[in-house]
Protein backbone atom coordinates (compact mmCIF):
# COMPACT_ATOMS: atom_id res chain seq x y z
CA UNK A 1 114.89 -17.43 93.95
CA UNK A 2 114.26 -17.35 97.49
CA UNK A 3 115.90 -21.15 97.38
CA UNK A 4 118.96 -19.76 95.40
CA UNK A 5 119.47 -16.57 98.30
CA UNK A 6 119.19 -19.70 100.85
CA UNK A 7 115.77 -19.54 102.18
CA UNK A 8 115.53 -15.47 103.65
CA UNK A 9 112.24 -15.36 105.85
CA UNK A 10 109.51 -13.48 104.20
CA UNK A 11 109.25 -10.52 106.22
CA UNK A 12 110.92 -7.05 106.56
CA UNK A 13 113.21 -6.18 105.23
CA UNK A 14 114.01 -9.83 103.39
CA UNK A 15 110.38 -9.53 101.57
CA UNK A 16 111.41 -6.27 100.27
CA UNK A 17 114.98 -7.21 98.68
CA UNK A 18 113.58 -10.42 97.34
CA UNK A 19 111.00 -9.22 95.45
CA UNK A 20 112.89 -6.49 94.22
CA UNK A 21 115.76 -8.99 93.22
CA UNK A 22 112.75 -10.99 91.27
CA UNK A 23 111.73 -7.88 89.63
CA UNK A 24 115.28 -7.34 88.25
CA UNK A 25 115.65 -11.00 86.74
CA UNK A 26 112.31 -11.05 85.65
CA UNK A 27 112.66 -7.30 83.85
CA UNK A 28 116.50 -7.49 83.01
CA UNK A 29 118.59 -8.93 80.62
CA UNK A 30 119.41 -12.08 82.38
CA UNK A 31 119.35 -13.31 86.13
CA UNK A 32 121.46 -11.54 88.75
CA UNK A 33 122.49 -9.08 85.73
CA UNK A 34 121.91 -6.22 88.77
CA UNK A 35 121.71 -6.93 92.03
CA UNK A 36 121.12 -4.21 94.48
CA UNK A 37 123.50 -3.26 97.58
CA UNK A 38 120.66 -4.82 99.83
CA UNK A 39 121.33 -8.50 98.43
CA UNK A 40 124.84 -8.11 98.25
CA UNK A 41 124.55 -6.63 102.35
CA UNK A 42 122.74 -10.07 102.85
CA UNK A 43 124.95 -12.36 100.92
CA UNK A 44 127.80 -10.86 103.02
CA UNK A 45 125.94 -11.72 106.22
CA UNK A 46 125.11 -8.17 107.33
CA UNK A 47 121.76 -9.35 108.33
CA UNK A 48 122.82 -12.49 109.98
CA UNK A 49 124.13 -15.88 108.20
CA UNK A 50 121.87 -17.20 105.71
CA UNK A 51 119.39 -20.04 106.44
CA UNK A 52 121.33 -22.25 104.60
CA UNK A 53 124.31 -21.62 101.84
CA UNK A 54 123.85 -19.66 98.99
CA UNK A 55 123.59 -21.22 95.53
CA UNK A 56 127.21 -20.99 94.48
CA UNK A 57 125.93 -19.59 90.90
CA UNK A 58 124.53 -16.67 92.70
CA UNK A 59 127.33 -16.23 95.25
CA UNK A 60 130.25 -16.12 92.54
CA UNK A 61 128.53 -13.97 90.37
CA UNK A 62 127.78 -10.96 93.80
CA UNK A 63 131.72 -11.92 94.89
CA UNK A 64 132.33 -11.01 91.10
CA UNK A 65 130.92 -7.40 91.36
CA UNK A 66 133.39 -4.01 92.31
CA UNK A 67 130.36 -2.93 94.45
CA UNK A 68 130.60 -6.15 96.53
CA UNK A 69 134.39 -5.35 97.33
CA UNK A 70 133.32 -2.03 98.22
CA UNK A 71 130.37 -3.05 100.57
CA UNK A 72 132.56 -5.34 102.21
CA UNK A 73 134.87 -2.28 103.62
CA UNK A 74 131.50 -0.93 105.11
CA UNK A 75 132.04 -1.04 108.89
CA UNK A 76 129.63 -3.51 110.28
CA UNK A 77 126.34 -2.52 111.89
CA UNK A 78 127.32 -1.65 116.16
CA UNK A 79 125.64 -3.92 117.99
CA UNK A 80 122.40 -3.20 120.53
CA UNK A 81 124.41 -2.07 123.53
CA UNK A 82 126.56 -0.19 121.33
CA UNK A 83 123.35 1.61 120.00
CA UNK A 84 122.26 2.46 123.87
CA UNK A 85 125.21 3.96 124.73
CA UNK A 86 125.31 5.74 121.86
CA UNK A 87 121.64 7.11 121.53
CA UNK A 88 120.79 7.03 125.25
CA UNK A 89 120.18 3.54 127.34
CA UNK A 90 116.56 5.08 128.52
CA UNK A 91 114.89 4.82 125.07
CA UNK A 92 112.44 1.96 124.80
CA UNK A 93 113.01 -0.44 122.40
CA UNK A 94 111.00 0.94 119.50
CA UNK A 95 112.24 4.30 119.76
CA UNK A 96 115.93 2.83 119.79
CA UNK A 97 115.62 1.01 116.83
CA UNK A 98 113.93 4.08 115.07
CA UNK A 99 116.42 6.47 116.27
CA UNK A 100 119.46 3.69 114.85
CA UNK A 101 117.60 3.67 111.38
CA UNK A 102 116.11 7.12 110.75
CA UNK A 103 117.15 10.16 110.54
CA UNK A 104 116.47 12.24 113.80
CA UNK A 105 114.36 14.63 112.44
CA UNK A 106 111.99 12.39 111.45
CA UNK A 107 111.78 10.52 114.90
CA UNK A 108 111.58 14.09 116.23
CA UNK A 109 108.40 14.90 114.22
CA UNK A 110 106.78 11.38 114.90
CA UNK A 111 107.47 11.90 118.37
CA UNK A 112 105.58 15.71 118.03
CA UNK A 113 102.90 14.25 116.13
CA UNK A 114 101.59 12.12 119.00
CA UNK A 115 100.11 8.56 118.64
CA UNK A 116 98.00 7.99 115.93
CA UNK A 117 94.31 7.82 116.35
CA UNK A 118 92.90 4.06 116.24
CA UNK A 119 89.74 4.57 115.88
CA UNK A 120 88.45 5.98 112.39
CA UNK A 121 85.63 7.78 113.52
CA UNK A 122 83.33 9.08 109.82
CA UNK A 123 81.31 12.01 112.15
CA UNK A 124 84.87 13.40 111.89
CA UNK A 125 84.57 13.47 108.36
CA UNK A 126 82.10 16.54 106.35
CA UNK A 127 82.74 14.93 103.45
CA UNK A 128 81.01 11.65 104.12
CA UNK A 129 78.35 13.39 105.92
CA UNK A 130 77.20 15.25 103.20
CA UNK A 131 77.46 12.13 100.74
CA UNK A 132 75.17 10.32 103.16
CA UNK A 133 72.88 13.11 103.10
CA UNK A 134 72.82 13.79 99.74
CA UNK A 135 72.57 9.86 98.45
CA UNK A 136 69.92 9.40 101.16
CA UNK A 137 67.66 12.14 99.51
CA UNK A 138 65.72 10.82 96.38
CA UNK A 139 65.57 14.12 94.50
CA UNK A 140 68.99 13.85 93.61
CA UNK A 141 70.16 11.17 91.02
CA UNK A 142 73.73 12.21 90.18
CA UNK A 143 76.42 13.62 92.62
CA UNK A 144 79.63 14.45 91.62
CA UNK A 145 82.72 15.43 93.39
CA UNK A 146 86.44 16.62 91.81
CA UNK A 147 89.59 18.17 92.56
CA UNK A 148 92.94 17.76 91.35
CA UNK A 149 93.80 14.40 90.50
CA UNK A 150 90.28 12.81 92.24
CA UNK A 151 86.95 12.54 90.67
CA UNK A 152 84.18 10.67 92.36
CA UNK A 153 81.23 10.92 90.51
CA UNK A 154 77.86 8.63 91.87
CA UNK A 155 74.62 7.96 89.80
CA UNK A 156 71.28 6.39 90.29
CA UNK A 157 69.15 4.17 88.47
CA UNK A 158 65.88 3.87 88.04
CA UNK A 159 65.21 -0.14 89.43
CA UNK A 160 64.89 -2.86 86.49
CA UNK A 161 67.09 -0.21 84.38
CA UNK A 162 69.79 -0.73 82.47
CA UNK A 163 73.00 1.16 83.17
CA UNK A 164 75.58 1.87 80.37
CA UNK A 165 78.98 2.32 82.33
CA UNK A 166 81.92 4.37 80.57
């Protein structure tokens, strides 16, 4: 498939629409029978021109769709000095290209939220404490923890046993 689309590097968002274009001709009726906007946005060279050509099979049957005609009316995506001036040429890169492709609330609230932590430290955690206290103690033999849509439950065995799992 990725041959037919003319060779899309695998990363985001290309990944993304190819697999989900594989789902559809794997799952639907016949090959190409949908193709979403995304594929159609790439076949018209919204995301740059195409590695090489696309398999005319595949590009006659997107130039056959209504949606395709209407996609191509979109008005094309401003360029990056068009995006500076119009969300503010002292923005670093990242936050440009988040502020071009989100909605601002959401950048907003990132921005709010602060950096996220990089180290994962499990002190921070009661939750793990108390497992590690309770599974280091060899009184208990069964522990069991649930809420809503989680169960964990943990068991021991006596060594050389024989554990039926359900």
């Amino acid at each position: 498939m990725r041959e037919e689309l003319g060779w899309p590097i695998v990363m985001t968002p290309f990944a993304q629409m190819v697999i989900t274009q594989a789902v559809m001709n794997v799952t639907g009726k016949e090959r190409y029978a949908v193709i979403p906007d995304e594929i159609i946005r790439y076949a018209l060279g919204r995301f740059g021109k195409p590695n090489v050509p696309i398999a005319p099979e595949v590009m006659a049957r997107i130039e056959s769709l209504p949606r395709t005609r209407e996609l191509r009316t979109e008005p094309p995506m401003p360029s990056v000095a068009e995006l500076r001036q119009r969300l503010g040429p002292q923005l670093e890169d990242e936050e440009l290209l988040l502020r071009a492709t989100m909605p601002a609330g959401l950048v907003d609230a990132m921005a709010a939220a602060g950096p996220a932590p990089r180290h994962y430290d499990p002190a921070s955690k009661p939750v793990l404490a108390l497992l590690r206290t309770l599974t280091a103690r060899r009184d208990v033999s069964q522990i069991l923890l649930e809420k809503a849509g989680f169960r964990l439950e943990l068991r021991r065995f006596a060594p050389g046993s024989t554990a039926v799992r359900g």
